[in-house]
N, C-alpha and C. Protein backbone atom coordinates (compact mmCIF):
# COMPACT_ATOMS: atom_id res chain seq x y z
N UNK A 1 121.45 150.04 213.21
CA UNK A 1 120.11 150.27 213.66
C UNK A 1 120.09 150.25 215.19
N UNK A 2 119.41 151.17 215.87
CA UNK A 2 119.13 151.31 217.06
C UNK A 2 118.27 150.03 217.87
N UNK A 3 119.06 149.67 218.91
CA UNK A 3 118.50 148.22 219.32
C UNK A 3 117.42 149.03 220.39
N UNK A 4 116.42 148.15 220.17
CA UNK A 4 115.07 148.44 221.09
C UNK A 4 115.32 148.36 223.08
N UNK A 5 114.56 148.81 223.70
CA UNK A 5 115.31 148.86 224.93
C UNK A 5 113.80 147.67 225.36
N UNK A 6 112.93 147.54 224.40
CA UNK A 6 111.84 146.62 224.92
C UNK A 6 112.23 145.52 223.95
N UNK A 7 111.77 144.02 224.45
CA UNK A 7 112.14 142.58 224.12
C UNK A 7 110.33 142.79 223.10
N UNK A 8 111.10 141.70 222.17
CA UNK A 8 109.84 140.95 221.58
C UNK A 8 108.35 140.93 222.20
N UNK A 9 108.66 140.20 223.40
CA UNK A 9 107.46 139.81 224.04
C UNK A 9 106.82 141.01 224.92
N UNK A 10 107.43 141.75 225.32
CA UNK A 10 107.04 143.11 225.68
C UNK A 10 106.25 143.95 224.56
N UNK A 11 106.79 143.91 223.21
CA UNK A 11 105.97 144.45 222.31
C UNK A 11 105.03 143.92 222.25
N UNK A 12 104.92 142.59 221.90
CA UNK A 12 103.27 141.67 221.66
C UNK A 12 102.57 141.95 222.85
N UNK A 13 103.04 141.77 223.92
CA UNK A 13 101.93 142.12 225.08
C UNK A 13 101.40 143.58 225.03
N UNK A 14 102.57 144.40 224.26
CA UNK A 14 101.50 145.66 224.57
C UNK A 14 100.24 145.95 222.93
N UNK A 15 100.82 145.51 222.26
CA UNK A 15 99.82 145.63 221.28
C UNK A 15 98.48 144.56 221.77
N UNK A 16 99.00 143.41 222.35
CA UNK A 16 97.63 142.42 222.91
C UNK A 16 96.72 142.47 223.40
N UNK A 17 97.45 143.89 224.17
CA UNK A 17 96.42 144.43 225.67
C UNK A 17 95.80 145.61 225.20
N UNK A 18 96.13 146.28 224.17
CA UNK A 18 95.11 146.68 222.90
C UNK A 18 94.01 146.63 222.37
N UNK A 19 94.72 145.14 221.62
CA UNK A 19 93.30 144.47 221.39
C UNK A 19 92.14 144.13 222.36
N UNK A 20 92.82 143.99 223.49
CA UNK A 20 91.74 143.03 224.52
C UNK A 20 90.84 144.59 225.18
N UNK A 21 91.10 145.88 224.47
CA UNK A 21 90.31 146.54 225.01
C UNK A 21 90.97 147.52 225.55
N UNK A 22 92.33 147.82 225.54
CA UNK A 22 92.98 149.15 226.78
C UNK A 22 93.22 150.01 226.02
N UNK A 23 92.89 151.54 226.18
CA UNK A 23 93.11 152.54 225.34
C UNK A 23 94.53 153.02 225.17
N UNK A 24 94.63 153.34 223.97
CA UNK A 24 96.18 153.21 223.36
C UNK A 24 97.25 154.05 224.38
N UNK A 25 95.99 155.61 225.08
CA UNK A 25 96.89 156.35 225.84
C UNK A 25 97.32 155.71 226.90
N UNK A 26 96.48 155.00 227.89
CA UNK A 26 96.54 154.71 228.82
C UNK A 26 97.96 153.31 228.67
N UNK A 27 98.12 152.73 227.59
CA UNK A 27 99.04 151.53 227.56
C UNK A 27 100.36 152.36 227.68
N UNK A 28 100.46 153.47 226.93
CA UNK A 28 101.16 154.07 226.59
C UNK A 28 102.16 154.70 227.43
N UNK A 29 101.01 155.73 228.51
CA UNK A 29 101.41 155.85 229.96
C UNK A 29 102.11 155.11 230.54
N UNK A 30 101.25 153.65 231.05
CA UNK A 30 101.62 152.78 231.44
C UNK A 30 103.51 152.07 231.38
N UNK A 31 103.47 152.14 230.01
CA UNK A 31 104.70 151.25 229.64
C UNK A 31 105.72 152.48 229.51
N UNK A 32 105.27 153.45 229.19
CA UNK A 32 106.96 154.52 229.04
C UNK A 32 107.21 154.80 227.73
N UNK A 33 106.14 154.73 226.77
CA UNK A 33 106.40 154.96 225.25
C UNK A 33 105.27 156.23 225.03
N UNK A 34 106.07 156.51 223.57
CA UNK A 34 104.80 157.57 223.27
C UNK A 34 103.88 156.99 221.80
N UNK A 35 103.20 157.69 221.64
CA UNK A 35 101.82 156.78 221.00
C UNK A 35 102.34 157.19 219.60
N UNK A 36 103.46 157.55 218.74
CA UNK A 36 103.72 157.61 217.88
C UNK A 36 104.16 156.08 217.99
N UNK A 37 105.23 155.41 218.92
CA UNK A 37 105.88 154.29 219.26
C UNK A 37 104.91 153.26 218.92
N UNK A 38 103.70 153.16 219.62
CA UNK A 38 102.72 152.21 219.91
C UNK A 38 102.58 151.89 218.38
N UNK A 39 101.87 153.15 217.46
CA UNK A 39 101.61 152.95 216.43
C UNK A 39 102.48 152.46 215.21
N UNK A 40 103.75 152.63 215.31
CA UNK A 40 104.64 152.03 214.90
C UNK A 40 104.92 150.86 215.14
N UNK A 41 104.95 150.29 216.10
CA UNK A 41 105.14 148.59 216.63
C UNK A 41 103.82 148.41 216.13
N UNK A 42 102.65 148.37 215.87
CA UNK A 42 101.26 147.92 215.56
C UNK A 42 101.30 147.90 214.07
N UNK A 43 102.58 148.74 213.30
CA UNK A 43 102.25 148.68 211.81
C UNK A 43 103.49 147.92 211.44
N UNK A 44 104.02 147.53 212.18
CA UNK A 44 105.10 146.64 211.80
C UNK A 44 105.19 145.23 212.37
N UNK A 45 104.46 145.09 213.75
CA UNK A 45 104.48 143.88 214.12
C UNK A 45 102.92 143.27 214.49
N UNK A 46 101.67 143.83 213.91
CA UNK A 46 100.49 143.44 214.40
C UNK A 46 100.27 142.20 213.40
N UNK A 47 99.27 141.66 214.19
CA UNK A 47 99.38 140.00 213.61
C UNK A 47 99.97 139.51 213.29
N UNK A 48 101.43 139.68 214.25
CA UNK A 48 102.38 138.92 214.28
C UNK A 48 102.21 137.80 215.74
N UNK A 49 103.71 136.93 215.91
CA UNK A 49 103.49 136.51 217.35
C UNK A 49 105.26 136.53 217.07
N UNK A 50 105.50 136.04 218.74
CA UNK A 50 107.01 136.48 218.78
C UNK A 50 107.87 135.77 217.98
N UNK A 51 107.73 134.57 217.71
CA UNK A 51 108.28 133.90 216.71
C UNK A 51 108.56 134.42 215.66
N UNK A 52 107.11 135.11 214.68
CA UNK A 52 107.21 135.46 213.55
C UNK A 52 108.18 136.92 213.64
N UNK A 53 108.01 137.34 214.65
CA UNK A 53 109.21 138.79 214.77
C UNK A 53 110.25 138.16 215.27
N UNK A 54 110.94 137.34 215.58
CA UNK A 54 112.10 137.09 215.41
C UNK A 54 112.81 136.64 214.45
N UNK A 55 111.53 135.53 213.53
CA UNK A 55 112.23 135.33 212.09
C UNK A 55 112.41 136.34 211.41
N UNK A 56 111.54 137.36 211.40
CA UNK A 56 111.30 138.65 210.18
C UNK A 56 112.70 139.59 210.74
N UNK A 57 113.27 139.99 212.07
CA UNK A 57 114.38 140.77 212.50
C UNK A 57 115.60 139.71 212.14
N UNK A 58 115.59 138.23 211.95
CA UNK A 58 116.90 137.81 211.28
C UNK A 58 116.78 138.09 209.82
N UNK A 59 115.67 138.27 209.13
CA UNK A 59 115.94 138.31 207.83
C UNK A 59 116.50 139.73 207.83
N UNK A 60 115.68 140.96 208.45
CA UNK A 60 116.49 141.96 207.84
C UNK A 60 117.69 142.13 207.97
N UNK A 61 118.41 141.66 209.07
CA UNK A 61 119.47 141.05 209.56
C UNK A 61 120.47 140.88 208.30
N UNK A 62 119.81 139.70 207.59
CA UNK A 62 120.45 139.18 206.68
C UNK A 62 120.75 139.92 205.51
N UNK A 63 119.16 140.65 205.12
CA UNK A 63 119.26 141.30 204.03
C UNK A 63 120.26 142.42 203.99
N UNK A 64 120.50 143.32 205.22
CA UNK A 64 121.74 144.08 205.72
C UNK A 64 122.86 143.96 205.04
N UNK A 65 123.40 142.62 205.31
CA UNK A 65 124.50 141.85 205.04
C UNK A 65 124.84 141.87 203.60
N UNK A 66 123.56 141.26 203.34
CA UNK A 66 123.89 140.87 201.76
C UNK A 66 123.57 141.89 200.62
N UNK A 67 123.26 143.11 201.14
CA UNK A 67 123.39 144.61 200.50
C UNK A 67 124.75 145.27 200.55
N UNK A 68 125.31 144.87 201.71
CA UNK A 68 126.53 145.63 202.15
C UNK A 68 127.32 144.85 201.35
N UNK A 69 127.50 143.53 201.19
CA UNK A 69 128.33 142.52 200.33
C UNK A 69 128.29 142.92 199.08
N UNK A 70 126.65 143.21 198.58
CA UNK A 70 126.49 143.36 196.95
C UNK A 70 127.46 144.50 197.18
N UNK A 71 127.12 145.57 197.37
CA UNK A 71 127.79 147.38 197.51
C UNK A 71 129.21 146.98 197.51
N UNK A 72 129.92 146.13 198.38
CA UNK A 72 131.26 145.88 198.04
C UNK A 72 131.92 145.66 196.74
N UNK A 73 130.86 144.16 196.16
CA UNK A 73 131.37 144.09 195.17
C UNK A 73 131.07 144.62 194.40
N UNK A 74 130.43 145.62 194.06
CA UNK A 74 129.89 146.70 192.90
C UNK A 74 131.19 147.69 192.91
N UNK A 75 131.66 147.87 193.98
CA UNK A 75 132.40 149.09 194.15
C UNK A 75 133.70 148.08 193.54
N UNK A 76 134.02 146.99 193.61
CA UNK A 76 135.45 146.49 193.34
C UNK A 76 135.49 146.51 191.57
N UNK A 77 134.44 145.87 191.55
CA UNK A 77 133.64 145.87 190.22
C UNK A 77 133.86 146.63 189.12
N UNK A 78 133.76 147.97 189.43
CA UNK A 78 133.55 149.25 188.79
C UNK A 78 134.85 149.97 189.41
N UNK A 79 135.73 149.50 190.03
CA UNK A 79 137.58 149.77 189.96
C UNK A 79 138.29 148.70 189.11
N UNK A 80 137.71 147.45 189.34
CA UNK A 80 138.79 147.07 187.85
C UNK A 80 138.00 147.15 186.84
N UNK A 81 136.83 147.85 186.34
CA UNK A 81 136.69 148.39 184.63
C UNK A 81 137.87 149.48 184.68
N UNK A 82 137.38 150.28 185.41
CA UNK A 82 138.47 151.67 185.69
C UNK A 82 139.96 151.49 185.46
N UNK A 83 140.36 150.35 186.24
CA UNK A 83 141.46 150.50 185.51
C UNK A 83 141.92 149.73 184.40
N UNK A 84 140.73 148.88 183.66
CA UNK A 84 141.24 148.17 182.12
C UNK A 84 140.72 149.10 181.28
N UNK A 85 139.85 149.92 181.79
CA UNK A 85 139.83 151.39 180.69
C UNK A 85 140.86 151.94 180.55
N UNK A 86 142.09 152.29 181.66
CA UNK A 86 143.02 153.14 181.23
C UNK A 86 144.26 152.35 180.43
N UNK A 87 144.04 150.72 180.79
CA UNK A 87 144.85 150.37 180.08
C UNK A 87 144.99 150.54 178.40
């Protein structure tokens, strides 16, 4: 996954300053993103705080992991049926 070139707290501040009233273009301008971006960080991290997006980016983190692990062993899995079938 493509690592963000903006930090946590850079995201919350720009969705914050949102709320507090700044129009989405003008934040938008401002920070160097385009308003597809904005709206994306707002549907993934709104009513959040930085904490809670750092726990939620270790879990997917994790979940990563432990997909790629299952997929391993599925694949080892389904080579030794394969080969006690031919036995």
């Amino acid at each position: 996954m493509k690592k963000s070139k903006f930090s946590d707290s850079q995201i919350m501040n720009a969705l914050k300053r949102v709320e507090a009233g700044l129009p989405v273009p003008d934040l938008c301008r401002e920070v160097g993103i385009s308003t597809a971006t904005f709206y994306k960080w707002r549907a993934k991290f709104g009513g959040m705080d930085t904490s809670m997006m750092a726990r939620m980016k270790e879990l997917e983190e994790e979940n990563r992991r432990l997909k790629k692990m299952y997929i391993e062993e599925k694949l080892k899995a389904e080579i030794a049926a394969e080969y006690l079938a031919k036995k």
